[in-house]
N, C-alpha and C. Protein backbone atom coordinates (compact mmCIF):
# COMPACT_ATOMS: atom_id res chain seq x y z
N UNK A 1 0.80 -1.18 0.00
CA UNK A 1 0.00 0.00 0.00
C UNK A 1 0.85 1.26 0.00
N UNK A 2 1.81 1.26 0.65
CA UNK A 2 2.90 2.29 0.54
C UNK A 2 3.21 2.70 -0.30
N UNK A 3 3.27 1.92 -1.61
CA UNK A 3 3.73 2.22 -3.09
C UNK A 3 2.84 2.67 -3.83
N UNK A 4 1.49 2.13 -3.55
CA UNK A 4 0.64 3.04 -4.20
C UNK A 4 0.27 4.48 -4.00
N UNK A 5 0.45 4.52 -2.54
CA UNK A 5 0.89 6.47 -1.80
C UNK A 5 2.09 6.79 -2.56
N UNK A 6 2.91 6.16 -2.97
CA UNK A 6 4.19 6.98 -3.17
C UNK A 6 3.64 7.34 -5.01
N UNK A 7 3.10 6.71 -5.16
CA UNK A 7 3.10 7.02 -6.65
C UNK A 7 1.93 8.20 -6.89
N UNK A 8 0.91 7.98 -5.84
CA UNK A 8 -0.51 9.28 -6.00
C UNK A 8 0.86 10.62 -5.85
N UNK A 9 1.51 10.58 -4.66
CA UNK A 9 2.29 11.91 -4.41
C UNK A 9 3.01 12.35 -5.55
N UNK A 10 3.99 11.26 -6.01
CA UNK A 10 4.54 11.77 -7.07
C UNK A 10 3.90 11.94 -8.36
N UNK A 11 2.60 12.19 -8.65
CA UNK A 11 1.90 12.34 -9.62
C UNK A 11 1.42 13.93 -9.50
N UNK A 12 1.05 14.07 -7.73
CA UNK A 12 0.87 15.59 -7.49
C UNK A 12 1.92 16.40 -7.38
N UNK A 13 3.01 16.20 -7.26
CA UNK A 13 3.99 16.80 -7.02
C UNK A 13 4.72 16.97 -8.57
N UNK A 14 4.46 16.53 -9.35
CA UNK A 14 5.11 16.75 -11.17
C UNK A 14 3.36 17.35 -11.25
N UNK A 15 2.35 17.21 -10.97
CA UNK A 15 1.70 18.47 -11.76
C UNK A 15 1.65 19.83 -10.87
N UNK A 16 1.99 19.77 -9.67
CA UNK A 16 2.60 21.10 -9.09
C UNK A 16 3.78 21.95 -9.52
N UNK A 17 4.70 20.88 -9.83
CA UNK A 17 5.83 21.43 -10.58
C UNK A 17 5.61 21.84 -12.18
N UNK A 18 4.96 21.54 -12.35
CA UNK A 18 4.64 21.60 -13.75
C UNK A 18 3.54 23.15 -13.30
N UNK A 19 2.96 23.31 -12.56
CA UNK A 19 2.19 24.94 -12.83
C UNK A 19 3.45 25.47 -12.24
N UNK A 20 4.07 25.33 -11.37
CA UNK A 20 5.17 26.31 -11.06
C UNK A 20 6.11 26.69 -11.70
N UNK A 21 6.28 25.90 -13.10
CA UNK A 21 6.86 26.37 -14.37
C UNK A 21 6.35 27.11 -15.13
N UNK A 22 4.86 26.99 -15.09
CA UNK A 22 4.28 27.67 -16.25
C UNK A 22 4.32 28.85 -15.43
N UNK A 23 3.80 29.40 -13.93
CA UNK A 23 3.94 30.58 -13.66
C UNK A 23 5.26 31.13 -13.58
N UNK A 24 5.57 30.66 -13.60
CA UNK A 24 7.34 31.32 -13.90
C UNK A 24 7.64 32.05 -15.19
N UNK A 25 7.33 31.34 -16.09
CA UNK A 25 7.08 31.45 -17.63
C UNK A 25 6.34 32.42 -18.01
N UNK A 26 5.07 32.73 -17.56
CA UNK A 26 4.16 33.60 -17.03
C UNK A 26 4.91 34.99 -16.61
N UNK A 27 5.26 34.87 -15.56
CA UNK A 27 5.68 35.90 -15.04
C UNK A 27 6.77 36.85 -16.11
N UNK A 28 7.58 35.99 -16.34
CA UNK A 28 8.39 36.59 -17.45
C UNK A 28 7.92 37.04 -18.49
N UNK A 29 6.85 36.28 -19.07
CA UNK A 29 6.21 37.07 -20.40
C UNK A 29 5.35 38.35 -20.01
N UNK A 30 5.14 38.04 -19.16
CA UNK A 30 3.79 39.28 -19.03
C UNK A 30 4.95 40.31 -17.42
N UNK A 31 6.35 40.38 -17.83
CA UNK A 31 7.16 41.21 -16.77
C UNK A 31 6.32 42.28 -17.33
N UNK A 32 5.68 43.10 -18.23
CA UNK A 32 5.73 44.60 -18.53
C UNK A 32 4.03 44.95 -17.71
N UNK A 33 3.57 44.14 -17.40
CA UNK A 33 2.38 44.22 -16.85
C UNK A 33 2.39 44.72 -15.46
N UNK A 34 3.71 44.27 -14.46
CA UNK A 34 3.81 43.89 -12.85
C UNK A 34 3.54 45.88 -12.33
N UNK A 35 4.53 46.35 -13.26
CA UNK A 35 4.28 47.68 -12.49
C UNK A 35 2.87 48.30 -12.69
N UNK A 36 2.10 47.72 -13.66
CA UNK A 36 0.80 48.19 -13.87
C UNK A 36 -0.46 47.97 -12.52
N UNK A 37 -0.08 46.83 -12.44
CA UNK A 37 -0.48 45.98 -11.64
C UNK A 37 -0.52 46.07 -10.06
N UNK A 38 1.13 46.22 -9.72
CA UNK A 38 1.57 45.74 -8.60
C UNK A 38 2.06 44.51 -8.36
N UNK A 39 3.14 44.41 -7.38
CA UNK A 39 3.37 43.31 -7.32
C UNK A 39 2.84 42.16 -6.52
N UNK A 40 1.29 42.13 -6.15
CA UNK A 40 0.61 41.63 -4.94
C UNK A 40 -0.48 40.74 -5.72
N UNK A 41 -1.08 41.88 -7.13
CA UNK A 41 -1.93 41.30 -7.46
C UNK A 41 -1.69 40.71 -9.10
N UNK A 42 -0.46 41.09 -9.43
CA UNK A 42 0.65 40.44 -10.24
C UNK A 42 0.81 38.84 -10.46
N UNK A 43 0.76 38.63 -8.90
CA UNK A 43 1.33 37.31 -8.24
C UNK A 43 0.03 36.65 -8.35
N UNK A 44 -0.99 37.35 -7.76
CA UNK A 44 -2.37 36.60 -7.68
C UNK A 44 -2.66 35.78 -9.08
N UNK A 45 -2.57 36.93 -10.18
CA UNK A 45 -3.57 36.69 -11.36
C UNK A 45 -2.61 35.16 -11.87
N UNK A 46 -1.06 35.83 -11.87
CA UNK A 46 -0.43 34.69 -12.77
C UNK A 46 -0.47 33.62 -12.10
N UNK A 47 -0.88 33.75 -10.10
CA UNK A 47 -1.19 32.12 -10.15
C UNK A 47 -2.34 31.51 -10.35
N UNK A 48 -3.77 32.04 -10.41
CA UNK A 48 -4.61 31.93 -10.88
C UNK A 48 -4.72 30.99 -12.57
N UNK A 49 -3.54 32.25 -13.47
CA UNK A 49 -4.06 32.01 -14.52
C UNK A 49 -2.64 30.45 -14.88
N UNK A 50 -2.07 29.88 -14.04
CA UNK A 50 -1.26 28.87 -14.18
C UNK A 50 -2.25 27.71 -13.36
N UNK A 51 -3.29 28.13 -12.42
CA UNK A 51 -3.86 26.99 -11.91
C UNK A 51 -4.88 26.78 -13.36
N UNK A 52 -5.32 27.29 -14.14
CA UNK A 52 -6.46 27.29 -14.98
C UNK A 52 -5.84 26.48 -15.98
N UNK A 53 -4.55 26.68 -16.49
CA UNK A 53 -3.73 26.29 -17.58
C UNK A 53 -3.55 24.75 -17.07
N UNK A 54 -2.97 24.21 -16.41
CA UNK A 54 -3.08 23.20 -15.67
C UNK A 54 -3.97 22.11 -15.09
N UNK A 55 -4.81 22.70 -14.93
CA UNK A 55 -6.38 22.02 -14.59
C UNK A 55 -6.69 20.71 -15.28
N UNK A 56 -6.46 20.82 -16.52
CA UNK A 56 -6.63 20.08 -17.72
C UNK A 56 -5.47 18.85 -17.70
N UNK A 57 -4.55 19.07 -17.12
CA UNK A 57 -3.21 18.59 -17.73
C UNK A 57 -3.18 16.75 -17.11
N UNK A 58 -4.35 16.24 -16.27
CA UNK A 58 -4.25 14.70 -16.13
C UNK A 58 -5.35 14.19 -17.37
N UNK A 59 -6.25 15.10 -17.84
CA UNK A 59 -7.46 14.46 -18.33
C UNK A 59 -7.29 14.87 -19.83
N UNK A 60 -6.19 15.30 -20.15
CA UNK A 60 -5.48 15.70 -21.84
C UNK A 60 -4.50 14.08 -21.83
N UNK A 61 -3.68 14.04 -21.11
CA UNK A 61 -2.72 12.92 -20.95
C UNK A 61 -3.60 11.95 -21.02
N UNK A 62 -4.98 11.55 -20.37
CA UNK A 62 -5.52 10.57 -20.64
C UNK A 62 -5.81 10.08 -22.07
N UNK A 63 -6.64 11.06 -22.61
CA UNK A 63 -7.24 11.07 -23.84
C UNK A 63 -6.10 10.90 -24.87
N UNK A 64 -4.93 11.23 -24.75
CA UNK A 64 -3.85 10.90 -25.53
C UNK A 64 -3.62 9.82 -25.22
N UNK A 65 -3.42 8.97 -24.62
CA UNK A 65 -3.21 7.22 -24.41
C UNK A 65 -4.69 6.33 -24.87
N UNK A 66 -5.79 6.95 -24.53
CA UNK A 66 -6.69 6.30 -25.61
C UNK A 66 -6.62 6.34 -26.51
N UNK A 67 -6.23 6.89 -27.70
CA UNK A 67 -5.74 7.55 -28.86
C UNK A 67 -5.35 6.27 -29.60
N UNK A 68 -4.16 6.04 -28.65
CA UNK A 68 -2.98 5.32 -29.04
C UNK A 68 -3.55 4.15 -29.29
N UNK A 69 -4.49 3.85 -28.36
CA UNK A 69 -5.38 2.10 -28.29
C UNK A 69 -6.24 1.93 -29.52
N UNK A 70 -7.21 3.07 -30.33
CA UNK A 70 -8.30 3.44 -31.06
C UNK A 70 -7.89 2.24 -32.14
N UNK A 71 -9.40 1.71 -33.28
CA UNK A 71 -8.58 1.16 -34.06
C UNK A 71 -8.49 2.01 -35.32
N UNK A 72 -7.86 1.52 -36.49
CA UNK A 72 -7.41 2.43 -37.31
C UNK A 72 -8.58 3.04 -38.41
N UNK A 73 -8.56 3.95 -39.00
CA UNK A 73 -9.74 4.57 -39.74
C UNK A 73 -10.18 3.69 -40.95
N UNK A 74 -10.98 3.06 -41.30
CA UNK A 74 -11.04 2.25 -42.59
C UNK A 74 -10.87 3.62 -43.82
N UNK A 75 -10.07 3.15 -45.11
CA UNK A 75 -9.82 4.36 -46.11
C UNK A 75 -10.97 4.86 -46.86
N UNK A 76 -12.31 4.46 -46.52
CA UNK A 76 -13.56 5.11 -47.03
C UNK A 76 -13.62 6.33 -46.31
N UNK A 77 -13.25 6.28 -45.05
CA UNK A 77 -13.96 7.13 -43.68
C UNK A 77 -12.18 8.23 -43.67
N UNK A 78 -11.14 8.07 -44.55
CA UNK A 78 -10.50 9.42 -44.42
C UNK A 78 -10.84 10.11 -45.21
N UNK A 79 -10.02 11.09 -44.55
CA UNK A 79 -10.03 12.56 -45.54
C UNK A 79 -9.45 12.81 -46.62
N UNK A 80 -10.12 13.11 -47.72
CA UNK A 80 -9.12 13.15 -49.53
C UNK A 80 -8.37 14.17 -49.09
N UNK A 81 -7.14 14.34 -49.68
CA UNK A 81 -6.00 15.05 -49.52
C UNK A 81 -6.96 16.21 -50.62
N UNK A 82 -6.27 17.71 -50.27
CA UNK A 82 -6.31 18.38 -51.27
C UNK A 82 -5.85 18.75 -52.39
N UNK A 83 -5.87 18.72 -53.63
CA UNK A 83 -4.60 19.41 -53.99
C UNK A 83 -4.65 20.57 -55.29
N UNK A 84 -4.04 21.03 -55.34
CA UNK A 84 -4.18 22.18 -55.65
C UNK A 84 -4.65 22.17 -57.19
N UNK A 85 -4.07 21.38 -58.33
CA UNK A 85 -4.77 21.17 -59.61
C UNK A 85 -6.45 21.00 -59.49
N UNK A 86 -6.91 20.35 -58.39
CA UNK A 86 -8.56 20.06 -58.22
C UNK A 86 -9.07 21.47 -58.16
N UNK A 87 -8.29 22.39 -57.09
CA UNK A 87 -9.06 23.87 -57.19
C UNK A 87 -9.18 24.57 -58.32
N UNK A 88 -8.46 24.88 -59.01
CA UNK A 88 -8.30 25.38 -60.04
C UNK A 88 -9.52 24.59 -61.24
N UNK A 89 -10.31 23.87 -61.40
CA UNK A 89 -11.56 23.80 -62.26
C UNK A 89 -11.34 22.57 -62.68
């Protein structure tokens, strides 16, 4: 049972680290904003807007590993390529 705790933690702890990158990232892009701002509510928004960015980030990873399982498209059901002699008449 221990190992299964150790693995929930380290699952929260890489998507914590993972918003604490993006607000970092954050912070730097949007430096020309802080003096507008302040530096109180600066801090607020970009962690706000790194918890929002993030939110998503176990239930995107999922849907990408179903993906992988799907079976393949039969060639009736793709998409015709375009190409450019067809537009032209």
């Amino acid at each position: 049972m221990a190992v299964t705790k150790k693995r929930v933690a380290d699952k929260r702890n890489s998507k914590k680290k993972t918003r604490k990158q993006v607000q970092q990232k954050l912070e730097v892009a949007l430096a020309s904003l802080k003096p507008l701002l302040g530096e109180k509510k600066f801090k607020n928004r970009v962690k706000k807007a790194g918890k929002i960015l993030t939110s998503g980030l176990k239930q995107n990873l999922d849907e990408n590993n179903g993906a992988k399982n799907s079976k393949p498209v039969p060639e009736e059901l793709r998409p015709v390529p375009i190409i450019a002699d067809n537009l032209n008449g």
